[in-house]
PDB file of N, CA and C in Angstrom:
ATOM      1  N   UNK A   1       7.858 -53.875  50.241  1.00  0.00           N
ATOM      2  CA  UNK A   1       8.569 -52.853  50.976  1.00  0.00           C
ATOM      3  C   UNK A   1       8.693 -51.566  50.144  1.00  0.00           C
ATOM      4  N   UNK A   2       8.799 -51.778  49.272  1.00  0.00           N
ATOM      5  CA  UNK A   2       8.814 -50.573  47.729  1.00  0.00           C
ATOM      6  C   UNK A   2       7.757 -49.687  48.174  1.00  0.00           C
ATOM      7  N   UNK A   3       6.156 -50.783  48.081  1.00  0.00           N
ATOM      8  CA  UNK A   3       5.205 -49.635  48.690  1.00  0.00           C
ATOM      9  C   UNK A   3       5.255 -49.336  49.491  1.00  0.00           C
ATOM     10  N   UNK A   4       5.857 -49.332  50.386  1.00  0.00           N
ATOM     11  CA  UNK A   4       5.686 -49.013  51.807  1.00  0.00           C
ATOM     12  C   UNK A   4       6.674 -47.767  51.489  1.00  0.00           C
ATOM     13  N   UNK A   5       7.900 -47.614  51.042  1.00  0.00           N
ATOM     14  CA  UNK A   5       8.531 -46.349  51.268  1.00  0.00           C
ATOM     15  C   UNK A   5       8.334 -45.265  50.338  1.00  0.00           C
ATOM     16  N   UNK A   6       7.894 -45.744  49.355  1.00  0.00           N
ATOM     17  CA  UNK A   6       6.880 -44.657  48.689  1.00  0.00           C
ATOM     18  C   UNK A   6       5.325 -44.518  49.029  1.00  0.00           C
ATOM     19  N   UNK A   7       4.721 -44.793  50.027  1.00  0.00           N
ATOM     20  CA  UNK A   7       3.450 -44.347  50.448  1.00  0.00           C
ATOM     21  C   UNK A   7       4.293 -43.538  51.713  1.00  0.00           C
ATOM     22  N   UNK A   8       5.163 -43.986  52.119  1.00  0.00           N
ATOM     23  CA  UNK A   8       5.680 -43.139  53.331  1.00  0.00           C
ATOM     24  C   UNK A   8       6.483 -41.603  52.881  1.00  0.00           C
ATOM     25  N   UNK A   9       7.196 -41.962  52.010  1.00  0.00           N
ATOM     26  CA  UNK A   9       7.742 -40.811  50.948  1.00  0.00           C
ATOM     27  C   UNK A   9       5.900 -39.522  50.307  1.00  0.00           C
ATOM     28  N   UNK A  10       5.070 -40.062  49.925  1.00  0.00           N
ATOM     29  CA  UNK A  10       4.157 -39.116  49.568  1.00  0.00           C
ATOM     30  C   UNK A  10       3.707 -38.688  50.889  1.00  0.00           C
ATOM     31  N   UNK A  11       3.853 -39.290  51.848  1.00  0.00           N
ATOM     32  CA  UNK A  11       2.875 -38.698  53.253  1.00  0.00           C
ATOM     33  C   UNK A  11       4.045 -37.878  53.736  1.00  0.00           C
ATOM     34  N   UNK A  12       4.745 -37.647  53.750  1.00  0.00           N
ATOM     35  CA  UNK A  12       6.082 -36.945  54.452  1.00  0.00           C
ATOM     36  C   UNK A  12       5.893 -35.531  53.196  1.00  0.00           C
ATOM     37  N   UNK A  13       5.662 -35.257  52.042  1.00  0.00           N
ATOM     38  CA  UNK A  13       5.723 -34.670  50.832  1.00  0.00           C
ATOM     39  C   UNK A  13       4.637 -34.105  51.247  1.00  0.00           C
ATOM     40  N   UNK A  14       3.473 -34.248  51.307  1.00  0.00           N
ATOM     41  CA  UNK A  14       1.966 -33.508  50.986  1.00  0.00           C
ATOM     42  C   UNK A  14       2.183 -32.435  51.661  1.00  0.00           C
ATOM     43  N   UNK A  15       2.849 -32.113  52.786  1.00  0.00           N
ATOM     44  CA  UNK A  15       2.821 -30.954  53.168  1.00  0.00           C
ATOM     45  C   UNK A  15       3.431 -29.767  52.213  1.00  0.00           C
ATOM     46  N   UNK A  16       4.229 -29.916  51.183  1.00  0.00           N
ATOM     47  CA  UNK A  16       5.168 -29.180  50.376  1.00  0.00           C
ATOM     48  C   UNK A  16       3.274 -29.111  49.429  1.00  0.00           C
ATOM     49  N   UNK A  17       2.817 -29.620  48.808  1.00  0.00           N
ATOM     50  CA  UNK A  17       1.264 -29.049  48.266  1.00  0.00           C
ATOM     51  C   UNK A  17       0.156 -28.923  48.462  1.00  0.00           C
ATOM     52  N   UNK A  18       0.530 -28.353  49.883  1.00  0.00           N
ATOM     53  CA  UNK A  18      -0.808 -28.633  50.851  1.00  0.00           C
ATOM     54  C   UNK A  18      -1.074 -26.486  50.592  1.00  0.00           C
ATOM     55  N   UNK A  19      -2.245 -26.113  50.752  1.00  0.00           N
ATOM     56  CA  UNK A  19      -2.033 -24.582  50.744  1.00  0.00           C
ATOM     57  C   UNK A  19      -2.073 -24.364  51.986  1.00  0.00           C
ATOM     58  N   UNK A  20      -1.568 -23.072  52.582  1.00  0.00           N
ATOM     59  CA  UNK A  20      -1.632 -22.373  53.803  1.00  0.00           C
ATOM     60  C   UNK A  20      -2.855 -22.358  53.595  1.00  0.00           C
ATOM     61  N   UNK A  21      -3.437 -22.626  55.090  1.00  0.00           N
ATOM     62  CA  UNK A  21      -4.821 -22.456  55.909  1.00  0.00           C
ATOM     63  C   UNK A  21      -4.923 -20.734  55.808  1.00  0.00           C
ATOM     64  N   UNK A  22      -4.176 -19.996  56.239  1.00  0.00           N
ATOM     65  CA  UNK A  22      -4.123 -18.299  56.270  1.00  0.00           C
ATOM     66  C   UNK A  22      -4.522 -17.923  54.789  1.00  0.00           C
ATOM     67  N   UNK A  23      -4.393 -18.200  53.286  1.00  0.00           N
ATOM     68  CA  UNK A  23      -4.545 -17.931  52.624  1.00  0.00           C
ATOM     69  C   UNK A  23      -5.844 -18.702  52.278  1.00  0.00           C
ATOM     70  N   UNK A  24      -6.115 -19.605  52.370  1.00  0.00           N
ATOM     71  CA  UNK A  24      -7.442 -20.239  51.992  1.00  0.00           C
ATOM     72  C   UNK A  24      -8.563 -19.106  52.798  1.00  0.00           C
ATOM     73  N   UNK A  25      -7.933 -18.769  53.799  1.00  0.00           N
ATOM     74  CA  UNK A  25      -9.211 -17.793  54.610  1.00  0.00           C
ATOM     75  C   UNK A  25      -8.646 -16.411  54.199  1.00  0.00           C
ATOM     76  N   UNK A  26      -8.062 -16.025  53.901  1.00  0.00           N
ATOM     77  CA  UNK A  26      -7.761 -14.850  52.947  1.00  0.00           C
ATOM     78  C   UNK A  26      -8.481 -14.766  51.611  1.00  0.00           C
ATOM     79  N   UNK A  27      -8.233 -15.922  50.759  1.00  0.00           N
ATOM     80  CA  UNK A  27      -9.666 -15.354  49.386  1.00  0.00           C
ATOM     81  C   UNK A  27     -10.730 -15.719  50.276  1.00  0.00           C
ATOM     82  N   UNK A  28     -11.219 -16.667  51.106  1.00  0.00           N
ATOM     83  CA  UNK A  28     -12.477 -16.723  51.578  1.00  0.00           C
ATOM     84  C   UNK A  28     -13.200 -15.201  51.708  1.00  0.00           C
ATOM     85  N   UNK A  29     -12.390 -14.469  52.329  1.00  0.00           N
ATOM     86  CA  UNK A  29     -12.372 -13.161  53.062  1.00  0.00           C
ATOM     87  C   UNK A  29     -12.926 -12.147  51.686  1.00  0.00           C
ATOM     88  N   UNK A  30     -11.860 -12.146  51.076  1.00  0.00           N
ATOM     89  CA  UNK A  30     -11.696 -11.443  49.664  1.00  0.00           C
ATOM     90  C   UNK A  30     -12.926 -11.676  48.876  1.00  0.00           C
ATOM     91  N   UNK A  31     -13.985 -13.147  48.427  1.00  0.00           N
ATOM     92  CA  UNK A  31     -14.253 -13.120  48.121  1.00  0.00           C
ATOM     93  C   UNK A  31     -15.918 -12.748  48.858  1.00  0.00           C
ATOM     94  N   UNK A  32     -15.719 -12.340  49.798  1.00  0.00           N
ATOM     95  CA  UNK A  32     -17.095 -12.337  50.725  1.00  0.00           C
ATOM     96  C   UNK A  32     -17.488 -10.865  50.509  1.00  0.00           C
ATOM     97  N   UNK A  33     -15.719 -10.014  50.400  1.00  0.00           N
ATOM     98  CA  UNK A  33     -15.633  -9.090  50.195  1.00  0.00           C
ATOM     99  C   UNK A  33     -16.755  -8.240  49.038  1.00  0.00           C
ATOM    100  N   UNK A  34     -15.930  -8.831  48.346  1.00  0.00           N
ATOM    101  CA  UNK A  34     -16.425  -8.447  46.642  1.00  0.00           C
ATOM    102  C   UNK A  34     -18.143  -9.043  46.385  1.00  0.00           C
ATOM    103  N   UNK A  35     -18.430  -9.854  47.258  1.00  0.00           N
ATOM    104  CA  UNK A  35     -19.427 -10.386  47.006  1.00  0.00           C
ATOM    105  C   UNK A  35     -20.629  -8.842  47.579  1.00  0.00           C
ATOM    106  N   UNK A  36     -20.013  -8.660  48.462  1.00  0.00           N
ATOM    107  CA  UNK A  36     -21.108  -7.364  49.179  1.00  0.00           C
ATOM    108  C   UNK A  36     -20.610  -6.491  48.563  1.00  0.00           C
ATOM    109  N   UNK A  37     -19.725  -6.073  48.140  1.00  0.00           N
ATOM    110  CA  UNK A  37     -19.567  -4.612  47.109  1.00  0.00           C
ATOM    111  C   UNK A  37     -20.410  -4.479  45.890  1.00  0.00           C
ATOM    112  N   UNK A  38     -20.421  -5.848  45.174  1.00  0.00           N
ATOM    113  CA  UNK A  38     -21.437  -5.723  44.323  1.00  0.00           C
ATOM    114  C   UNK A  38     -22.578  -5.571  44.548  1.00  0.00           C
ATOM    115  N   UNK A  39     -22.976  -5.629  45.926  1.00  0.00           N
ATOM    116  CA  UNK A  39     -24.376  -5.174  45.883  1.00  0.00           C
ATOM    117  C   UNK A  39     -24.442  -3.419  46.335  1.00  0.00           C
ATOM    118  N   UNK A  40     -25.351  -3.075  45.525  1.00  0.00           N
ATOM    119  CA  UNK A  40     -25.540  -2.098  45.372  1.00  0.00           C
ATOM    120  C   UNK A  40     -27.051  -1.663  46.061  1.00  0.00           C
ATOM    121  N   UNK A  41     -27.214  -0.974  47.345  1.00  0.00           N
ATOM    122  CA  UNK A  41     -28.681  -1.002  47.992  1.00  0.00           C
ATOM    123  C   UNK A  41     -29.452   0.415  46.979  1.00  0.00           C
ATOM    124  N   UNK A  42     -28.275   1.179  46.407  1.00  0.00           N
ATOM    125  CA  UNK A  42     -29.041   2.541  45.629  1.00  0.00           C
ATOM    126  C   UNK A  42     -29.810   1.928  44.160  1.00  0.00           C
ATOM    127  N   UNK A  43     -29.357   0.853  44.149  1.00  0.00           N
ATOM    128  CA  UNK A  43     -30.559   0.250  42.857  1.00  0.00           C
ATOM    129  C   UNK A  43     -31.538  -0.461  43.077  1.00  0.00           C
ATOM    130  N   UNK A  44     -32.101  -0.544  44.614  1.00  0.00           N
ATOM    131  CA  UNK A  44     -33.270  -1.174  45.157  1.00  0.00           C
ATOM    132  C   UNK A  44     -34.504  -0.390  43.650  1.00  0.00           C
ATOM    133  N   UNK A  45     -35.340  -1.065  43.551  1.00  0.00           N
ATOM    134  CA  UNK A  45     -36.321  -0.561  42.691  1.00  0.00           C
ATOM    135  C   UNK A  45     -37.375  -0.940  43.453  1.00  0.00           C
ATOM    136  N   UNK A  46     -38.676  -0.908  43.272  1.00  0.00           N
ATOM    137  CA  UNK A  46     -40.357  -0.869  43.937  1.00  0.00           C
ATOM    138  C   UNK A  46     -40.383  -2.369  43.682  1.00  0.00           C
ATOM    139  N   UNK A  47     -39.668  -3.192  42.446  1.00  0.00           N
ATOM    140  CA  UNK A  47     -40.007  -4.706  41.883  1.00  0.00           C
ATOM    141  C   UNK A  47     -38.889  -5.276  43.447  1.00  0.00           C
ATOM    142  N   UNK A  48     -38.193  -4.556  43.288  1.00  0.00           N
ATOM    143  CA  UNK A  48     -37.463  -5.559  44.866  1.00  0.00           C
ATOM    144  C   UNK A  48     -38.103  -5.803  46.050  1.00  0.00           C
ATOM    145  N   UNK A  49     -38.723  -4.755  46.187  1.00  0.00           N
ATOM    146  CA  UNK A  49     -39.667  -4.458  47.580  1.00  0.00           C
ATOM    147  C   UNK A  49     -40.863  -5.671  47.323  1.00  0.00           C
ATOM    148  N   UNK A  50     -41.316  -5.469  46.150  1.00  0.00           N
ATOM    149  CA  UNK A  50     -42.565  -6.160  46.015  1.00  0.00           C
ATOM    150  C   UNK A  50     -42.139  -7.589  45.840  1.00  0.00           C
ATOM    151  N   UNK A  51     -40.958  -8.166  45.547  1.00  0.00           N
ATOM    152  CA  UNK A  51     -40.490  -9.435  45.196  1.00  0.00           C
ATOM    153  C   UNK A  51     -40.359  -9.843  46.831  1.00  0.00           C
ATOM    154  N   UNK A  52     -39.687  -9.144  47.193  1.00  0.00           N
ATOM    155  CA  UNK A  52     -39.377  -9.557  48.971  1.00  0.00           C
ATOM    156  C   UNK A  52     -40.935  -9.760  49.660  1.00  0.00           C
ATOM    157  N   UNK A  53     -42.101  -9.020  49.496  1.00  0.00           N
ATOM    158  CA  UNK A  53     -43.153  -9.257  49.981  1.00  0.00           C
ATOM    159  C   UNK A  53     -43.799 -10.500  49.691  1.00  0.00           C
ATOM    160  N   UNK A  54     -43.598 -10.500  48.042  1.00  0.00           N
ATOM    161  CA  UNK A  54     -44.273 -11.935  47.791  1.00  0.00           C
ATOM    162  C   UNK A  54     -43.613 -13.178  47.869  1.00  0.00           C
ATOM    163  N   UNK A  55     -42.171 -13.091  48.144  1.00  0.00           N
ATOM    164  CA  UNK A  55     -41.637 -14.293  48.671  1.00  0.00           C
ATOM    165  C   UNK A  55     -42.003 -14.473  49.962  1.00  0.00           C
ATOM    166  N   UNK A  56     -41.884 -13.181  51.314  1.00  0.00           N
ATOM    167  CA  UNK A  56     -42.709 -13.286  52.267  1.00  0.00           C
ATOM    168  C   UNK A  56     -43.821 -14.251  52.676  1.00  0.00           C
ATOM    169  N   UNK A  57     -44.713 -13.388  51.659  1.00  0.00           N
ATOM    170  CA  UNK A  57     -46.131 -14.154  51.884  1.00  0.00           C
ATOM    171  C   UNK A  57     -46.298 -15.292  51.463  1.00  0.00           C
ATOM    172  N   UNK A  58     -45.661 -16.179  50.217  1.00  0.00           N
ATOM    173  CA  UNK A  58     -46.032 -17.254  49.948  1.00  0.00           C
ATOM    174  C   UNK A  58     -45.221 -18.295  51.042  1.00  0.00           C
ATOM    175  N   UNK A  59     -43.940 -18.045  51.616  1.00  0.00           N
ATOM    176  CA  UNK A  59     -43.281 -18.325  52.925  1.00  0.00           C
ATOM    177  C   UNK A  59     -44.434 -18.745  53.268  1.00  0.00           C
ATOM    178  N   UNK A  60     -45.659 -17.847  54.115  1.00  0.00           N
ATOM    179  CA  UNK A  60     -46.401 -17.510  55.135  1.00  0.00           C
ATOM    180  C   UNK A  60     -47.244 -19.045  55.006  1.00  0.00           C
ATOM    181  N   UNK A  61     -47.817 -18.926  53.304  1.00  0.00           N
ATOM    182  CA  UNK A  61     -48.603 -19.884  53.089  1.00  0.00           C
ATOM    183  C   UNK A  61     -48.625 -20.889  52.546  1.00  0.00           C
ATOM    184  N   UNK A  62     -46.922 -21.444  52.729  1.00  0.00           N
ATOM    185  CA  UNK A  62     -46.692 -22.628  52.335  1.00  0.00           C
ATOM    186  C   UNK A  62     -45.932 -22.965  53.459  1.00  0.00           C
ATOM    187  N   UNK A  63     -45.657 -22.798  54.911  1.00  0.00           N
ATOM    188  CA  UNK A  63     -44.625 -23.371  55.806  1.00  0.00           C
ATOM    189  C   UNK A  63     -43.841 -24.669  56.355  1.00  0.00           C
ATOM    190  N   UNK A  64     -44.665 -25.828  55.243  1.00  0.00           N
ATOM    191  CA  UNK A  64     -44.447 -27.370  54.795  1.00  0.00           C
ATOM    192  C   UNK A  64     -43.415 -27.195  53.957  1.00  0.00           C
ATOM    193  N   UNK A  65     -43.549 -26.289  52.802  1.00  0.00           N
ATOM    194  CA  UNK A  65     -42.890 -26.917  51.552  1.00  0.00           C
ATOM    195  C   UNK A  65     -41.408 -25.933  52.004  1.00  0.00           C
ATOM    196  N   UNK A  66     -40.662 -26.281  51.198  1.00  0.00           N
ATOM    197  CA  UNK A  66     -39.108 -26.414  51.055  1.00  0.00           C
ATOM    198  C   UNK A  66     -39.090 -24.892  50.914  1.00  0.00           C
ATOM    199  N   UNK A  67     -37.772 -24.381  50.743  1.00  0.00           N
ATOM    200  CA  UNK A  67     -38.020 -22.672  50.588  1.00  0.00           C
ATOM    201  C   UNK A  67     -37.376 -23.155  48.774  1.00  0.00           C
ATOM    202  N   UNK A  68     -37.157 -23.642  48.784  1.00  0.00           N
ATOM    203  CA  UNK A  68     -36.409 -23.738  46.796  1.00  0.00           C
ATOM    204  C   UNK A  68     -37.712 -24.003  45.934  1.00  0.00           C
ATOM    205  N   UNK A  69     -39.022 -24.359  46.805  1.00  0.00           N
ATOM    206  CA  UNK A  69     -40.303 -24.445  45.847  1.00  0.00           C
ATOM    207  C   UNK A  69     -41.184 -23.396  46.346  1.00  0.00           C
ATOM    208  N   UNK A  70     -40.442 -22.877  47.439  1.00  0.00           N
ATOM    209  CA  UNK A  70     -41.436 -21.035  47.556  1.00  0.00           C
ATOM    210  C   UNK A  70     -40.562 -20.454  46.397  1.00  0.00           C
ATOM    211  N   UNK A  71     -38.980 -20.217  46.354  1.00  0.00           N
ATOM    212  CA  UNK A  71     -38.307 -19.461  45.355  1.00  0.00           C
ATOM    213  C   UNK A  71     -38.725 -19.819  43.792  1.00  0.00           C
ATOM    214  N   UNK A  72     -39.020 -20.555  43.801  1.00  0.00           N
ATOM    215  CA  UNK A  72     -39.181 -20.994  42.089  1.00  0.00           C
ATOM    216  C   UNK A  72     -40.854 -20.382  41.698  1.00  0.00           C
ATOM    217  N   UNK A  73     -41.875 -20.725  42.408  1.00  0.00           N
ATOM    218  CA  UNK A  73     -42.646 -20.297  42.650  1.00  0.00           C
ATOM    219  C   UNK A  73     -43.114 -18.951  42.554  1.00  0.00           C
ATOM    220  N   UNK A  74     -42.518 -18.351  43.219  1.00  0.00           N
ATOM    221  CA  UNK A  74     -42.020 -16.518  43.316  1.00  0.00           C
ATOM    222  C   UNK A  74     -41.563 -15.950  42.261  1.00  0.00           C
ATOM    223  N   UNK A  75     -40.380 -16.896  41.758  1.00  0.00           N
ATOM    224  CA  UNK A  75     -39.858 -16.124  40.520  1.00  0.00           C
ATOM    225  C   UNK A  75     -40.463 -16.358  39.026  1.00  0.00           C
ATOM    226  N   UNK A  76     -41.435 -17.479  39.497  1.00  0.00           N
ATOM    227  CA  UNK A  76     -42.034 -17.950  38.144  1.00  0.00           C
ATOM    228  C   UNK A  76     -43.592 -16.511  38.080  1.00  0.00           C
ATOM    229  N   UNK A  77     -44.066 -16.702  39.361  1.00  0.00           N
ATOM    230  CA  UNK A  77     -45.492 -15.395  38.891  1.00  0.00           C
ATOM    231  C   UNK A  77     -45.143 -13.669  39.255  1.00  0.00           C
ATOM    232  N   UNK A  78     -43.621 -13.599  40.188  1.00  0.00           N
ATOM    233  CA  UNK A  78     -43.136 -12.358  40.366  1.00  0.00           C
ATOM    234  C   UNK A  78     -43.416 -11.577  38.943  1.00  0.00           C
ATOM    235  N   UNK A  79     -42.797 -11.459  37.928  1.00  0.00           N
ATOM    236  CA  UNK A  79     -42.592 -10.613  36.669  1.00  0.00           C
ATOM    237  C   UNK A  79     -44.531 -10.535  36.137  1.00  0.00           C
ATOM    238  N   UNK A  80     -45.166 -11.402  35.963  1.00  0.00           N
ATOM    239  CA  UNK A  80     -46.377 -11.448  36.006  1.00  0.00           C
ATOM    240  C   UNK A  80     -47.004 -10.803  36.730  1.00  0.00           C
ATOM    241  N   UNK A  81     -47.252 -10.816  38.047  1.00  0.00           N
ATOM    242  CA  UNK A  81     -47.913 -10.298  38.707  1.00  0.00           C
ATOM    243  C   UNK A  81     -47.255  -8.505  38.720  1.00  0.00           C
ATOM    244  N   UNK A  82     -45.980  -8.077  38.800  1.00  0.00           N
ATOM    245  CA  UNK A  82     -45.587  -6.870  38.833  1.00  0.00           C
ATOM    246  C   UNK A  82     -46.180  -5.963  37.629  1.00  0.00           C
ATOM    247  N   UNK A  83     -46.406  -6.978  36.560  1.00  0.00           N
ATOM    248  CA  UNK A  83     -46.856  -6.356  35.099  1.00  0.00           C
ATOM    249  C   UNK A  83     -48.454  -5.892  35.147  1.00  0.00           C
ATOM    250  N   UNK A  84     -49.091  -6.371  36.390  1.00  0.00           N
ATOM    251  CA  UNK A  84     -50.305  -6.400  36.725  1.00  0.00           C
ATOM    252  C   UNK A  84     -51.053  -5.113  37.887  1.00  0.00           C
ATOM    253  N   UNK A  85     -49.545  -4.936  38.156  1.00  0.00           N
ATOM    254  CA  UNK A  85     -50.006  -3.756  39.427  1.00  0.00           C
ATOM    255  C   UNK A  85     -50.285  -2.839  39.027  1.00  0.00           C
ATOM    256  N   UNK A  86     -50.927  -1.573  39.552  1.00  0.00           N
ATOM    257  CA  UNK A  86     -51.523  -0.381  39.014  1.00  0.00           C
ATOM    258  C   UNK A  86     -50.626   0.355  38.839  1.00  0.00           C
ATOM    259  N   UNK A  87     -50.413   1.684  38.268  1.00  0.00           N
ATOM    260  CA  UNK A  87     -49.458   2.583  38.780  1.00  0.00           C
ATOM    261  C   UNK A  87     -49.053   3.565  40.256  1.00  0.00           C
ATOM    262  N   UNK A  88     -50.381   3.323  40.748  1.00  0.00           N
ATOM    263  CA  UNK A  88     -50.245   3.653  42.187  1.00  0.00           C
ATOM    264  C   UNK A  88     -49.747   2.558  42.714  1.00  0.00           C
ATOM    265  N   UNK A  89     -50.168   1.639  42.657  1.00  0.00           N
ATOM    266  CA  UNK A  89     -49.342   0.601  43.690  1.00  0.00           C
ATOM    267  C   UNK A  89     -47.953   0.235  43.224  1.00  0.00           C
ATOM    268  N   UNK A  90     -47.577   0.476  42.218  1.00  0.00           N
ATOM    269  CA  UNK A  90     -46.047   0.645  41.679  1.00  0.00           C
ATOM    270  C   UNK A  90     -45.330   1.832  42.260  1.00  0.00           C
ATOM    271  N   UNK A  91     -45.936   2.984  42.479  1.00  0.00           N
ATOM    272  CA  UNK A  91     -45.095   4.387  43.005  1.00  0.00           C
ATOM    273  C   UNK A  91     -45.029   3.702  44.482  1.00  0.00           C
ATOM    274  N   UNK A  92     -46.161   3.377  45.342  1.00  0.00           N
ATOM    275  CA  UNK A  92     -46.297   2.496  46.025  1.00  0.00           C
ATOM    276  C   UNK A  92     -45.202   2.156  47.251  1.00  0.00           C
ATOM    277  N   UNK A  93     -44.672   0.977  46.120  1.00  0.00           N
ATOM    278  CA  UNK A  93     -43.475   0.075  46.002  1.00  0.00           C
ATOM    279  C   UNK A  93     -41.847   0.888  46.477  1.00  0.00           C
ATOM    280  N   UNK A  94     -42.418   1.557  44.900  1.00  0.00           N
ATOM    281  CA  UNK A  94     -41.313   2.904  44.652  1.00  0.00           C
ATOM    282  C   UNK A  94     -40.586   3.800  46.229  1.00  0.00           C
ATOM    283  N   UNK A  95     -41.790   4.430  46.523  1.00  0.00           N
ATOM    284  CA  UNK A  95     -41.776   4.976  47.973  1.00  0.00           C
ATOM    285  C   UNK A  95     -41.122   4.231  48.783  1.00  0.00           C
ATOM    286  N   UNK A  96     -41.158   2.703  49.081  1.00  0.00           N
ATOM    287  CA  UNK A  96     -41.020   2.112  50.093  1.00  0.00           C
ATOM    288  C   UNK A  96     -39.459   1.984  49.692  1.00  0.00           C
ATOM    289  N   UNK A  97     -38.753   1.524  48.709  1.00  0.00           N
ATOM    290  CA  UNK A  97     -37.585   0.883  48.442  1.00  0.00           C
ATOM    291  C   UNK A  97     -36.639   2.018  48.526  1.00  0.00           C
ATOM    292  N   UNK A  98     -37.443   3.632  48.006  1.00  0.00           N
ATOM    293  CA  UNK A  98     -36.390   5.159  48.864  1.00  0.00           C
ATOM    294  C   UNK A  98     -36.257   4.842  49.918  1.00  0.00           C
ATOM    295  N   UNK A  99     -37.309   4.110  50.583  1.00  0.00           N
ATOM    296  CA  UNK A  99     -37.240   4.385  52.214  1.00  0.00           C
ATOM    297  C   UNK A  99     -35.797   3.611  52.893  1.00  0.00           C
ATOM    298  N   UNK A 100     -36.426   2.480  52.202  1.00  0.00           N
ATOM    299  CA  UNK A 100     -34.945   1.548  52.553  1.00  0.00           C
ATOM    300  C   UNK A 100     -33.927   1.949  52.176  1.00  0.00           C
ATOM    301  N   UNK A 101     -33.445   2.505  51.151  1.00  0.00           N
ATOM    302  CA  UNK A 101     -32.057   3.297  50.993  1.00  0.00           C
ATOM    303  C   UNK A 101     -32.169   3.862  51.442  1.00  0.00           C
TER     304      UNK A 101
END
């Protein structure tokens, strides 16, 4: 009987450390907030544009595999391949990512 009125005693209690639902969706809010402030679209660079294309395309030509082995993929020959582009096709890039801002 002991347990019984102390399992009944903690279930009557949890509400006293339970958090408001209104505040759980308040930092939710807050933090969704801050999450888009930090992005910044005026620091798009020509490597963003061109990263978004080649995640694109390998998308295109892998539509089996998982998107976490297109991303790994991407980010493993992205920096490589950008080191490889001409300087025209870098201004290119450049052009396009003004455009988008």
């Amino acid at each position: 009987i002991e347990t019984l009125c102390v399992r009944s005693f903690l279930h009557r209690i949890r509400i006293l450390f339970m958090r408001d639902p209104a505040e759980d969706k308040r930092m939710r809010l807050n933090k969704q907030i801050m999450r888009l402030e930090c992005k910044v679209p005026q620091r798009m660079t020509g490597y963003h544009v061109f990263y978004s294309d080649l995640v694109g395309a390998t998308k295109r030509g892998a539509e089996e595999a998982a998107p976490s082995v297109c991303a790994a993929k991407c980010s493993r020959m992205a920096s490589q391949l950008w080191a490889r582009q001409s300087p025209m096709a870098r201004e290119m890039y450049d052009q396009r990512a003004r455009q988008i801002v």
